[in-house]
PDB file of N, CA and C in Angstrom:
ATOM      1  N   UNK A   1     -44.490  13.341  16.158  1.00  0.00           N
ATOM      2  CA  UNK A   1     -45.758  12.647  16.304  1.00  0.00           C
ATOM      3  C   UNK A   1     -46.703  13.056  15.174  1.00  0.00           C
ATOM      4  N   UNK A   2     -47.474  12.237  14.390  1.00  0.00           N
ATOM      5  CA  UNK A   2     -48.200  12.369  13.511  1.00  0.00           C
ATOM      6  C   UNK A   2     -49.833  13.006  14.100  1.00  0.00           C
ATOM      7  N   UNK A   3     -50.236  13.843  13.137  1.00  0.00           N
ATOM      8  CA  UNK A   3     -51.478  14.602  13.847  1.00  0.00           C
ATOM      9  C   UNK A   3     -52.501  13.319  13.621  1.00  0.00           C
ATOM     10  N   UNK A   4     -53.424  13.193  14.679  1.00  0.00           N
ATOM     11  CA  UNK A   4     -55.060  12.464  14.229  1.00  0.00           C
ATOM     12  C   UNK A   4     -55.465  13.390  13.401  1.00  0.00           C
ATOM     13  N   UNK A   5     -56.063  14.334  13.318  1.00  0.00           N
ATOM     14  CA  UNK A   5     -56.835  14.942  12.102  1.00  0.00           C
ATOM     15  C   UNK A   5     -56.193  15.186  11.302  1.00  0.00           C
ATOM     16  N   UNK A   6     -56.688  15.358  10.425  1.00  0.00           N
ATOM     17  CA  UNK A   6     -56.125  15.516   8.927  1.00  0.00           C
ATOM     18  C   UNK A   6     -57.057  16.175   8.026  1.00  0.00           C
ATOM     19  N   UNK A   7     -57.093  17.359   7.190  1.00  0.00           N
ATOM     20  CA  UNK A   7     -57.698  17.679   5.860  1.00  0.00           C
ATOM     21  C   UNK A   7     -57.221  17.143   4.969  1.00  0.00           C
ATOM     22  N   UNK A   8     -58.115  16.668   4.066  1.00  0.00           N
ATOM     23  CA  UNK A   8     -57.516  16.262   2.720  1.00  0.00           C
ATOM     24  C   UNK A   8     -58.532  17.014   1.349  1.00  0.00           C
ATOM     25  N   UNK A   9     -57.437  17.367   0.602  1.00  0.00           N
ATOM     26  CA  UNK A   9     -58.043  17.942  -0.597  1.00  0.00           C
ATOM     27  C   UNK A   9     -57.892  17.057  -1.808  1.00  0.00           C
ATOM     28  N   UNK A  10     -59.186  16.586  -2.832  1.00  0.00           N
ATOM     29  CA  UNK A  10     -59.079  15.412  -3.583  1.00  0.00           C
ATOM     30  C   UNK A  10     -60.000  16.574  -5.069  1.00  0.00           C
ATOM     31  N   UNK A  11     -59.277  15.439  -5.917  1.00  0.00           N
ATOM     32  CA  UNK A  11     -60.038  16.207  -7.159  1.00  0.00           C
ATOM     33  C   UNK A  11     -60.783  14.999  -7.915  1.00  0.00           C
ATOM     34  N   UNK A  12     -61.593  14.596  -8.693  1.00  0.00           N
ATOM     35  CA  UNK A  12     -62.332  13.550  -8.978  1.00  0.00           C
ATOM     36  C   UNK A  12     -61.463  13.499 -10.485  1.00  0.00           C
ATOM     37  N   UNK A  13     -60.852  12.560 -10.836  1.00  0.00           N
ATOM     38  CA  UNK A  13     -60.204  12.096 -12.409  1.00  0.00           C
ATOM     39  C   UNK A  13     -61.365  10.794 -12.440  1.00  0.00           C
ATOM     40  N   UNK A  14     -60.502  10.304 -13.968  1.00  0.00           N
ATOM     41  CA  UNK A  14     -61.729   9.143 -14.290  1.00  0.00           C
ATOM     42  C   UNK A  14     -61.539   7.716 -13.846  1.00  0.00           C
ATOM     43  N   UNK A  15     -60.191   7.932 -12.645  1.00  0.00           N
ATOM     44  CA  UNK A  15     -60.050   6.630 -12.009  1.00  0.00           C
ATOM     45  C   UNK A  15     -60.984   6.804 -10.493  1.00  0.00           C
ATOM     46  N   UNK A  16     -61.465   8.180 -10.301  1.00  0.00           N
ATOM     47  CA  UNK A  16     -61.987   8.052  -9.033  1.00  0.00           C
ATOM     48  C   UNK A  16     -61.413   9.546  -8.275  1.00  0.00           C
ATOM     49  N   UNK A  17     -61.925   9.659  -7.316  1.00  0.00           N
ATOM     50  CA  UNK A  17     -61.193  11.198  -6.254  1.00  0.00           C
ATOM     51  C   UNK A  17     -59.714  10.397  -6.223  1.00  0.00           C
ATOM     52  N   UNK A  18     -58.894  11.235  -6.497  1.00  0.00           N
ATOM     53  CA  UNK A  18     -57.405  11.771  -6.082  1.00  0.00           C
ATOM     54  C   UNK A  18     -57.202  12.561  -5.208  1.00  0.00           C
ATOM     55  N   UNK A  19     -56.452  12.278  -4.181  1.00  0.00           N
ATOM     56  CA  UNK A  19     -56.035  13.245  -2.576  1.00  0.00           C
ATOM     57  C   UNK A  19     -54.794  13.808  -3.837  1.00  0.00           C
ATOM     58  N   UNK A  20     -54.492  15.502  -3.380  1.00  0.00           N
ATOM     59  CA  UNK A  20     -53.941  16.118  -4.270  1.00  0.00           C
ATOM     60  C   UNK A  20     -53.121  16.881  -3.076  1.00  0.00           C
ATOM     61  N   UNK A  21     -53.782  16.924  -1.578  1.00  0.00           N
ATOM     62  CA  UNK A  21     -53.003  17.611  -0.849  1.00  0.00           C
ATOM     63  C   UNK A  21     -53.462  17.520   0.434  1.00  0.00           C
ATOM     64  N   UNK A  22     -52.601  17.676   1.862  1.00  0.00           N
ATOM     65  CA  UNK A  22     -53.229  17.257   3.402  1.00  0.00           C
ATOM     66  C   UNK A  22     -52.273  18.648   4.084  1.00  0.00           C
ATOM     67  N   UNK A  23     -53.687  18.833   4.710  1.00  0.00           N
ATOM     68  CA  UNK A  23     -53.149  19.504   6.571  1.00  0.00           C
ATOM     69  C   UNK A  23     -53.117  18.689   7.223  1.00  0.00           C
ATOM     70  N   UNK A  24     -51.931  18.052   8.469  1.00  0.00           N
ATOM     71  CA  UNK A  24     -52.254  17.882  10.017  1.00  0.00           C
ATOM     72  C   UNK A  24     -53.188  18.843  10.723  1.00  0.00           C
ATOM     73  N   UNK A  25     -53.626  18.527  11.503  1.00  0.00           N
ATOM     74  CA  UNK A  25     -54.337  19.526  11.800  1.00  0.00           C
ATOM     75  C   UNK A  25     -54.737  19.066  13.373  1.00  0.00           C
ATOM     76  N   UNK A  26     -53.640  18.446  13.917  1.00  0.00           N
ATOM     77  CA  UNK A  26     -53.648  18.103  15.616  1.00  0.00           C
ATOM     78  C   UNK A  26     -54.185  17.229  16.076  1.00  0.00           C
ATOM     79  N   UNK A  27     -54.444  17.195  16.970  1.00  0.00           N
ATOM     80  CA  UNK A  27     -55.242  15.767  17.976  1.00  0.00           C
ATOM     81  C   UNK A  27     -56.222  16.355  18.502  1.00  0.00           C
ATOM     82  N   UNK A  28     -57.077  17.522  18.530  1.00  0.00           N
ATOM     83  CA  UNK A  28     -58.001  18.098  19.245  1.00  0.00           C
ATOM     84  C   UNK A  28     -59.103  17.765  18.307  1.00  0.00           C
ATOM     85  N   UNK A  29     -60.304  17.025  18.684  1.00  0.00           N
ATOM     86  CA  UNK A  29     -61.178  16.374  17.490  1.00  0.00           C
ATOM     87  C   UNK A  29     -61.920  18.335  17.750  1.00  0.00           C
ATOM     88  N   UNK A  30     -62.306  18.912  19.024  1.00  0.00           N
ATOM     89  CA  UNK A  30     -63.385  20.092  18.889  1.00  0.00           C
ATOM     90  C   UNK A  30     -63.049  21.095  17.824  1.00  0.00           C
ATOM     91  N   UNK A  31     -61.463  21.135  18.150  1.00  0.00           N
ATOM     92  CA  UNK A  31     -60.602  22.282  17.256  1.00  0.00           C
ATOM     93  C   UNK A  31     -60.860  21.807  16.004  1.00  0.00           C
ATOM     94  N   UNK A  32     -60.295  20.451  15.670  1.00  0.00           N
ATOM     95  CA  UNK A  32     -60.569  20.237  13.932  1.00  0.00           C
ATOM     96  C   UNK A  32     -61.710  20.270  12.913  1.00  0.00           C
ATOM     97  N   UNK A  33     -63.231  19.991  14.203  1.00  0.00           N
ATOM     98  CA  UNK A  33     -64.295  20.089  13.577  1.00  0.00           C
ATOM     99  C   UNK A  33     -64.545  21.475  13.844  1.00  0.00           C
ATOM    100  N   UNK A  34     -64.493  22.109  14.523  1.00  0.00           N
ATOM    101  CA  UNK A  34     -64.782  24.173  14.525  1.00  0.00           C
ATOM    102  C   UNK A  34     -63.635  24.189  13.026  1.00  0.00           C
ATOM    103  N   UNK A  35     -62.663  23.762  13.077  1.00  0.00           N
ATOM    104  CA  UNK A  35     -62.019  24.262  11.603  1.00  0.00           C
ATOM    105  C   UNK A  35     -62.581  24.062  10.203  1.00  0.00           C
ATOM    106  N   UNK A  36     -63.369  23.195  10.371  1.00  0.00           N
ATOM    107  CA  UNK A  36     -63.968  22.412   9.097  1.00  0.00           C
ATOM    108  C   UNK A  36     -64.995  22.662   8.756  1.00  0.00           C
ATOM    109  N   UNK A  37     -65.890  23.019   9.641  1.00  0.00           N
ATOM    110  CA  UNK A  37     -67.000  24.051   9.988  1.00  0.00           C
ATOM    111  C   UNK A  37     -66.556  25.414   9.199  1.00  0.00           C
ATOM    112  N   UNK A  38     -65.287  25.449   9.402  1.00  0.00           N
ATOM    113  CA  UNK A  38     -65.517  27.434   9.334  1.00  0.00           C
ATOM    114  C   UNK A  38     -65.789  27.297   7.887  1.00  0.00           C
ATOM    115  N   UNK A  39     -64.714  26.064   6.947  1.00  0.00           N
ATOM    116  CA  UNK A  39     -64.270  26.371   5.284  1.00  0.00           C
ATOM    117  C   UNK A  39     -65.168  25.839   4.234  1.00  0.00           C
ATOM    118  N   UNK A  40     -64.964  27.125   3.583  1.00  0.00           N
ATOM    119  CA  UNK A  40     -66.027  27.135   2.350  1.00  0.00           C
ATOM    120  C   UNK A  40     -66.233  26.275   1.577  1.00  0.00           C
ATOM    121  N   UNK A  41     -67.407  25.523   1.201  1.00  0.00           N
ATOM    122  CA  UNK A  41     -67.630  24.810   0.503  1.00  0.00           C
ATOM    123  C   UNK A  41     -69.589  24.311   0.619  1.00  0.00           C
ATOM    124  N   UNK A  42     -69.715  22.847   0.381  1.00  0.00           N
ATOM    125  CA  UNK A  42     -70.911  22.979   0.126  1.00  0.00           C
ATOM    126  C   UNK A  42     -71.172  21.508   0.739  1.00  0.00           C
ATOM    127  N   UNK A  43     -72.335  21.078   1.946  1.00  0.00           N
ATOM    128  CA  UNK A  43     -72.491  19.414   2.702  1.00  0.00           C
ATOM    129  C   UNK A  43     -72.697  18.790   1.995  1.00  0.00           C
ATOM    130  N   UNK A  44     -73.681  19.238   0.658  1.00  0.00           N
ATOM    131  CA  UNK A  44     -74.911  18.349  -0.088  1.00  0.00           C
ATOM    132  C   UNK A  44     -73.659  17.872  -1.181  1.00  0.00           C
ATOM    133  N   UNK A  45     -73.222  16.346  -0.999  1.00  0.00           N
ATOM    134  CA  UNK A  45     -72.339  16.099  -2.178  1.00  0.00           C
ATOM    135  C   UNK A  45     -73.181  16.244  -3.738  1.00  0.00           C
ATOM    136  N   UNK A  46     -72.938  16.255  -4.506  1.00  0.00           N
ATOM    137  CA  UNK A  46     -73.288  15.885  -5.881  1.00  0.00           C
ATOM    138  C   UNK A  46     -72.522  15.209  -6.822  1.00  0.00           C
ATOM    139  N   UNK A  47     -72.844  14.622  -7.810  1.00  0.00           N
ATOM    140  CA  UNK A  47     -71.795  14.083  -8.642  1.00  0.00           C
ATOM    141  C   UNK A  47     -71.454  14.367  -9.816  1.00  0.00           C
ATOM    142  N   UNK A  48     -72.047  15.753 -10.025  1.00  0.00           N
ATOM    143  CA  UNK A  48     -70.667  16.713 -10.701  1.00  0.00           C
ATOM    144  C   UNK A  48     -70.066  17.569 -10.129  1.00  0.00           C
ATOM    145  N   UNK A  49     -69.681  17.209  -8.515  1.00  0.00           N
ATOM    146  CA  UNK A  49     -69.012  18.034  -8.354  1.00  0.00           C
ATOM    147  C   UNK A  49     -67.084  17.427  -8.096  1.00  0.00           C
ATOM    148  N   UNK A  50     -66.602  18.127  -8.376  1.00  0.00           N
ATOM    149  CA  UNK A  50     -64.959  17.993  -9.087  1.00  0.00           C
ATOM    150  C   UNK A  50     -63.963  17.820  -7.725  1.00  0.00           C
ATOM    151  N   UNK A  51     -64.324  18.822  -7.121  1.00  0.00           N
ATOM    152  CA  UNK A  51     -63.091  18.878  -5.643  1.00  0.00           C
ATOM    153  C   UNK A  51     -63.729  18.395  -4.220  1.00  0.00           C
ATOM    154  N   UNK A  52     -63.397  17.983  -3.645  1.00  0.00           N
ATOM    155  CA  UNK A  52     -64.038  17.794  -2.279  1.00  0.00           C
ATOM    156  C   UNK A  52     -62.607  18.076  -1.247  1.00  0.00           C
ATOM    157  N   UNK A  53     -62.999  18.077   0.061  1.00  0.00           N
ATOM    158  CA  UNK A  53     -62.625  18.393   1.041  1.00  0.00           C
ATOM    159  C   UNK A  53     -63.008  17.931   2.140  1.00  0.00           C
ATOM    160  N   UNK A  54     -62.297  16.602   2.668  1.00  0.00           N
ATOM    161  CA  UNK A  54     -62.645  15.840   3.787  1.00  0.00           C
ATOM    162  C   UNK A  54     -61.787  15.849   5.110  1.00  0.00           C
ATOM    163  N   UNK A  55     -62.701  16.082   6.078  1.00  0.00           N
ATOM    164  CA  UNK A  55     -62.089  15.786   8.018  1.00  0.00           C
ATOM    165  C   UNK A  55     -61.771  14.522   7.673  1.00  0.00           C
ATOM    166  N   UNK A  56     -60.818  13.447   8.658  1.00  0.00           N
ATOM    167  CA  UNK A  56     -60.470  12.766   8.170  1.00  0.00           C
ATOM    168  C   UNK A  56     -59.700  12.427   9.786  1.00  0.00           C
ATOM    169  N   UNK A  57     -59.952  11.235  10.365  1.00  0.00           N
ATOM    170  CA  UNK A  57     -59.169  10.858  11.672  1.00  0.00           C
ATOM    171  C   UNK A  57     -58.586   9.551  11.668  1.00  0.00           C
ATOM    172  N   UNK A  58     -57.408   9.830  11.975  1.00  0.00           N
ATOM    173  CA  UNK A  58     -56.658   8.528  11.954  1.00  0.00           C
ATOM    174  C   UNK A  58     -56.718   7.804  13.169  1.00  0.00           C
ATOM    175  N   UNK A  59     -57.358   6.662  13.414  1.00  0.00           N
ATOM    176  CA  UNK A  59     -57.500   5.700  14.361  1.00  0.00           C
ATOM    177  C   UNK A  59     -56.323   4.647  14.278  1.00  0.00           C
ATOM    178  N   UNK A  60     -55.248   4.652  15.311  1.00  0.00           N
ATOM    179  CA  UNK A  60     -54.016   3.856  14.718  1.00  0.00           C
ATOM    180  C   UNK A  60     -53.488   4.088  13.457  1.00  0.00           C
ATOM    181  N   UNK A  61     -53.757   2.909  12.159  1.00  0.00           N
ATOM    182  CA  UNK A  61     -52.696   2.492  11.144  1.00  0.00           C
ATOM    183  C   UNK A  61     -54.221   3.360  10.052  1.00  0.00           C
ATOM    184  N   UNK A  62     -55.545   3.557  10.258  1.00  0.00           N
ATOM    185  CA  UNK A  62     -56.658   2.764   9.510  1.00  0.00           C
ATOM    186  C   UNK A  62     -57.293   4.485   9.527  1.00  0.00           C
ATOM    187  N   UNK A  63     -57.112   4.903   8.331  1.00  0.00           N
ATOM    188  CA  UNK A  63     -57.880   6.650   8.812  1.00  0.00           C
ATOM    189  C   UNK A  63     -59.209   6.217   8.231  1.00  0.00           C
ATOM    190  N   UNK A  64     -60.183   7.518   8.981  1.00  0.00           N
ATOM    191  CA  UNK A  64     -61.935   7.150   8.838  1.00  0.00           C
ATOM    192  C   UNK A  64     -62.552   8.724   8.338  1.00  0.00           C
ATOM    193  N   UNK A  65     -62.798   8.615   7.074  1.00  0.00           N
ATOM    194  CA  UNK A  65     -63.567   9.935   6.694  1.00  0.00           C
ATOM    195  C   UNK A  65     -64.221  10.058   7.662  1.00  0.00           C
ATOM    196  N   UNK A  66     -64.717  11.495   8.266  1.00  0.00           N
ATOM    197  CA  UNK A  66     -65.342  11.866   9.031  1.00  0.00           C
ATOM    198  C   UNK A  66     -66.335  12.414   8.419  1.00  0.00           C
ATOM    199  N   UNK A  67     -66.079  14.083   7.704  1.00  0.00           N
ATOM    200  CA  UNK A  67     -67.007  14.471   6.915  1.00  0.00           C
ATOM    201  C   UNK A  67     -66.323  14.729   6.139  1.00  0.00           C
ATOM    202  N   UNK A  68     -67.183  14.979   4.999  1.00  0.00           N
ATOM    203  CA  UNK A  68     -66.863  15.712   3.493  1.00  0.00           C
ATOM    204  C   UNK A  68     -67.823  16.923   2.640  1.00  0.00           C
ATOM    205  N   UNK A  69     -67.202  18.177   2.127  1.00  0.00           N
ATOM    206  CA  UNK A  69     -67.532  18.929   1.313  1.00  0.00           C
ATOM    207  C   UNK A  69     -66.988  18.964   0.274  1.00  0.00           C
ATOM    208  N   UNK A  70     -68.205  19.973  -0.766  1.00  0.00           N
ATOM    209  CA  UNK A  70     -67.907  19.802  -2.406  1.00  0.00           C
ATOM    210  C   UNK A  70     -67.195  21.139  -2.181  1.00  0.00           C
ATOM    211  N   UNK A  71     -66.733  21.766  -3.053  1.00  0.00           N
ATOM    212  CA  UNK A  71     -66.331  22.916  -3.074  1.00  0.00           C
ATOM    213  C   UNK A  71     -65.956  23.379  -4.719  1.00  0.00           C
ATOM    214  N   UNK A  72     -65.379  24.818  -4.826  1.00  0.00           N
ATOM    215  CA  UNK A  72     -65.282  25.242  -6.009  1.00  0.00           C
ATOM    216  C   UNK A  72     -63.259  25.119  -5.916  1.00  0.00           C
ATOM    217  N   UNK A  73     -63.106  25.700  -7.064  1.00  0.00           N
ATOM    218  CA  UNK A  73     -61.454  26.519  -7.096  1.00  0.00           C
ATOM    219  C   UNK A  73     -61.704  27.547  -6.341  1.00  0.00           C
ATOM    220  N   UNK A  74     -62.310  28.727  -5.974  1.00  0.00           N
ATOM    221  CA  UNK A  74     -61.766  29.407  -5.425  1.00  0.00           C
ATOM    222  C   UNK A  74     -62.135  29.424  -3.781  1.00  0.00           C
ATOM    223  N   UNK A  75     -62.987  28.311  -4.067  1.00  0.00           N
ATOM    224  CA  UNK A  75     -63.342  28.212  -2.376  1.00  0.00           C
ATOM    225  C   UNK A  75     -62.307  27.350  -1.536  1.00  0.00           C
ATOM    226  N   UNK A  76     -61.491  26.245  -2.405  1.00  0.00           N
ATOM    227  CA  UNK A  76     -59.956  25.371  -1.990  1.00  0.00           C
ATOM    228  C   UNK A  76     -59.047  26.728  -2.153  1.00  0.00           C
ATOM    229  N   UNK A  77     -58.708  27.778  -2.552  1.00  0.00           N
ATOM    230  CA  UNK A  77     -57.699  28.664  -2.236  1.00  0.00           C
ATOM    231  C   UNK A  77     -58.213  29.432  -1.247  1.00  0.00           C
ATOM    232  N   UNK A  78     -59.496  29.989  -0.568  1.00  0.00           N
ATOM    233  CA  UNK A  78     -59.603  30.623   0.704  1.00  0.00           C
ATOM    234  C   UNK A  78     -59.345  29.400   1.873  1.00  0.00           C
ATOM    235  N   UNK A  79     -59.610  28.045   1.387  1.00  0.00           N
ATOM    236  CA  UNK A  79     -60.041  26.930   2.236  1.00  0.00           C
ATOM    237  C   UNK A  79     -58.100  26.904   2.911  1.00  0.00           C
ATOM    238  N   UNK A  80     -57.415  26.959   1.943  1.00  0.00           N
ATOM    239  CA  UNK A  80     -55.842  26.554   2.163  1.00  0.00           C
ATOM    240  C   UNK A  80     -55.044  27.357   3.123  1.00  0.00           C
ATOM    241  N   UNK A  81     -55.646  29.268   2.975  1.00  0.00           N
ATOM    242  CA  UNK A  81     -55.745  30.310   3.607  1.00  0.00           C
ATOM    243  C   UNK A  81     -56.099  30.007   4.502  1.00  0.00           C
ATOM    244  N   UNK A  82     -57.261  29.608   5.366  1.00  0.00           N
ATOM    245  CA  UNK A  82     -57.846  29.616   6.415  1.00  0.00           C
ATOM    246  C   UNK A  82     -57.202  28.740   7.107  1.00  0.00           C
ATOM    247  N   UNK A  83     -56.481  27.548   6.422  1.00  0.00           N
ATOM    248  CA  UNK A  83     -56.070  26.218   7.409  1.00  0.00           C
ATOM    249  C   UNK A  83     -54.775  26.416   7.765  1.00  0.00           C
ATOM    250  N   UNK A  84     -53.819  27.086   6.732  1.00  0.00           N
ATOM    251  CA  UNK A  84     -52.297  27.768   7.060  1.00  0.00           C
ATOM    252  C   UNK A  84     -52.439  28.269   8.257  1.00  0.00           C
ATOM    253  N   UNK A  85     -53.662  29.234   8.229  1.00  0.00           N
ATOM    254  CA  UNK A  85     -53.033  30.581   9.442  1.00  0.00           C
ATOM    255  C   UNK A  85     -53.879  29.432  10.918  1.00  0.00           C
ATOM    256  N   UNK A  86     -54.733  28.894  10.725  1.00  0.00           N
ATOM    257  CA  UNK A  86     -55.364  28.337  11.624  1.00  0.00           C
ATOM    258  C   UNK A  86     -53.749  27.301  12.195  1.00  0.00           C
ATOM    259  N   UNK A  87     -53.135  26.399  11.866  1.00  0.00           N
ATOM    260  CA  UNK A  87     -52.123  25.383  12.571  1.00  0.00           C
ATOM    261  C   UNK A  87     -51.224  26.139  12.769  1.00  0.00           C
ATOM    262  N   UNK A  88     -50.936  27.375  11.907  1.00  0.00           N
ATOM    263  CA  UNK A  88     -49.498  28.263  12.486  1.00  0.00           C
ATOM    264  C   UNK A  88     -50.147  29.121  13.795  1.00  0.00           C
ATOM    265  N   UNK A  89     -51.513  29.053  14.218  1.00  0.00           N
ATOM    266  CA  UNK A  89     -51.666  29.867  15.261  1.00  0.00           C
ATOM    267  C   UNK A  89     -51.819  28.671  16.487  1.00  0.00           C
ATOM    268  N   UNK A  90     -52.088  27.599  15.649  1.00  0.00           N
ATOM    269  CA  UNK A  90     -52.029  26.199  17.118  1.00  0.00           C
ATOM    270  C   UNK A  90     -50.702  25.909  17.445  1.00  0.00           C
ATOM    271  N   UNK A  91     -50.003  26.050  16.520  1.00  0.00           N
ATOM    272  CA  UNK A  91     -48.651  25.643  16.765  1.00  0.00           C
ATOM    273  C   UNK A  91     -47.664  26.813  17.365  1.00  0.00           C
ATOM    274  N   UNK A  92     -47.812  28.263  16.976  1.00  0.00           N
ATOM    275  CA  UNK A  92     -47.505  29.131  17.409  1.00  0.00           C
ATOM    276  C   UNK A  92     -47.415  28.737  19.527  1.00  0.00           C
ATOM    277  N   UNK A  93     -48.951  29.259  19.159  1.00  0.00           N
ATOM    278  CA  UNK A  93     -49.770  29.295  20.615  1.00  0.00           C
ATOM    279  C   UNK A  93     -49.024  28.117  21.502  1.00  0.00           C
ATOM    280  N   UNK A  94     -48.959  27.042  21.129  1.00  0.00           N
ATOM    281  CA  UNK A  94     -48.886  25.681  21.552  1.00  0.00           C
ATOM    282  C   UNK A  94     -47.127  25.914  22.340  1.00  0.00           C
ATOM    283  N   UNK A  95     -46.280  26.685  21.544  1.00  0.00           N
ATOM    284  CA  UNK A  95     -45.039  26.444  21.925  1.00  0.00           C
ATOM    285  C   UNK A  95     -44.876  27.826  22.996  1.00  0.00           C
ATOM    286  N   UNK A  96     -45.714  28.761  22.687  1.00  0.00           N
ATOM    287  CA  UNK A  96     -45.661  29.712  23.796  1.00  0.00           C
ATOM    288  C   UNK A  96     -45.977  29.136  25.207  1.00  0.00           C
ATOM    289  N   UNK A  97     -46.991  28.278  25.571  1.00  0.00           N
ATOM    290  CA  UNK A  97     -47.571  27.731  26.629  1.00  0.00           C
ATOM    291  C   UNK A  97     -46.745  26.929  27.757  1.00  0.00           C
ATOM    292  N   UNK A  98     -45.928  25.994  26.325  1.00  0.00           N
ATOM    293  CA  UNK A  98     -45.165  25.008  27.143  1.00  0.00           C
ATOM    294  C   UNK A  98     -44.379  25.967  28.207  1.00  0.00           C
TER     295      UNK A  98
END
């Protein structure tokens, strides 16, 4: 089953933002926004800024930005950190329960 949430990491080239990389990140909208919440970056877009980092929910066929942050390089390598250990502990957790 495909997750509703989704992170996506995009970098801005001169055709426009490029998605460069995605988490699933489950069907729990509270869990995905406390996750998105936690990672570093910055609300106030600007337009020099290079990387962004968008929540992102798939409604059926048709996904709907939710929110989006700017961020740096080294704030997308703690950001990647934080989201690894975050789905290996939902998914962990998740199969202990059943």
């Amino acid at each position: 089953m495909e997750d509703r949430f989704s992170i996506l990491f995009s970098l801005k080239t001169p055709a426009g933002f490029e998605v460069f990389g995605e988490f699933g990140i489950g069907d729990d909208r509270k869990a995905a926004t406390s996750l998105f919440d936690s990672l570093a970056g910055d609300d106030q877009l600007t337009a020099t800024a290079l990387l962004h980092i968008d929540l992102v929910e798939k409604d059926g066929l048709l996904p709907g930005r939710i929110r989006t942050k700017c961020c740096r390089l080294e704030e997308i390598a703690v950001n990647c950190k934080l989201i690894t250990r975050e789905v290996f502990r939902q998914k962990t957790l998740d199969n202990y329960e059943e």
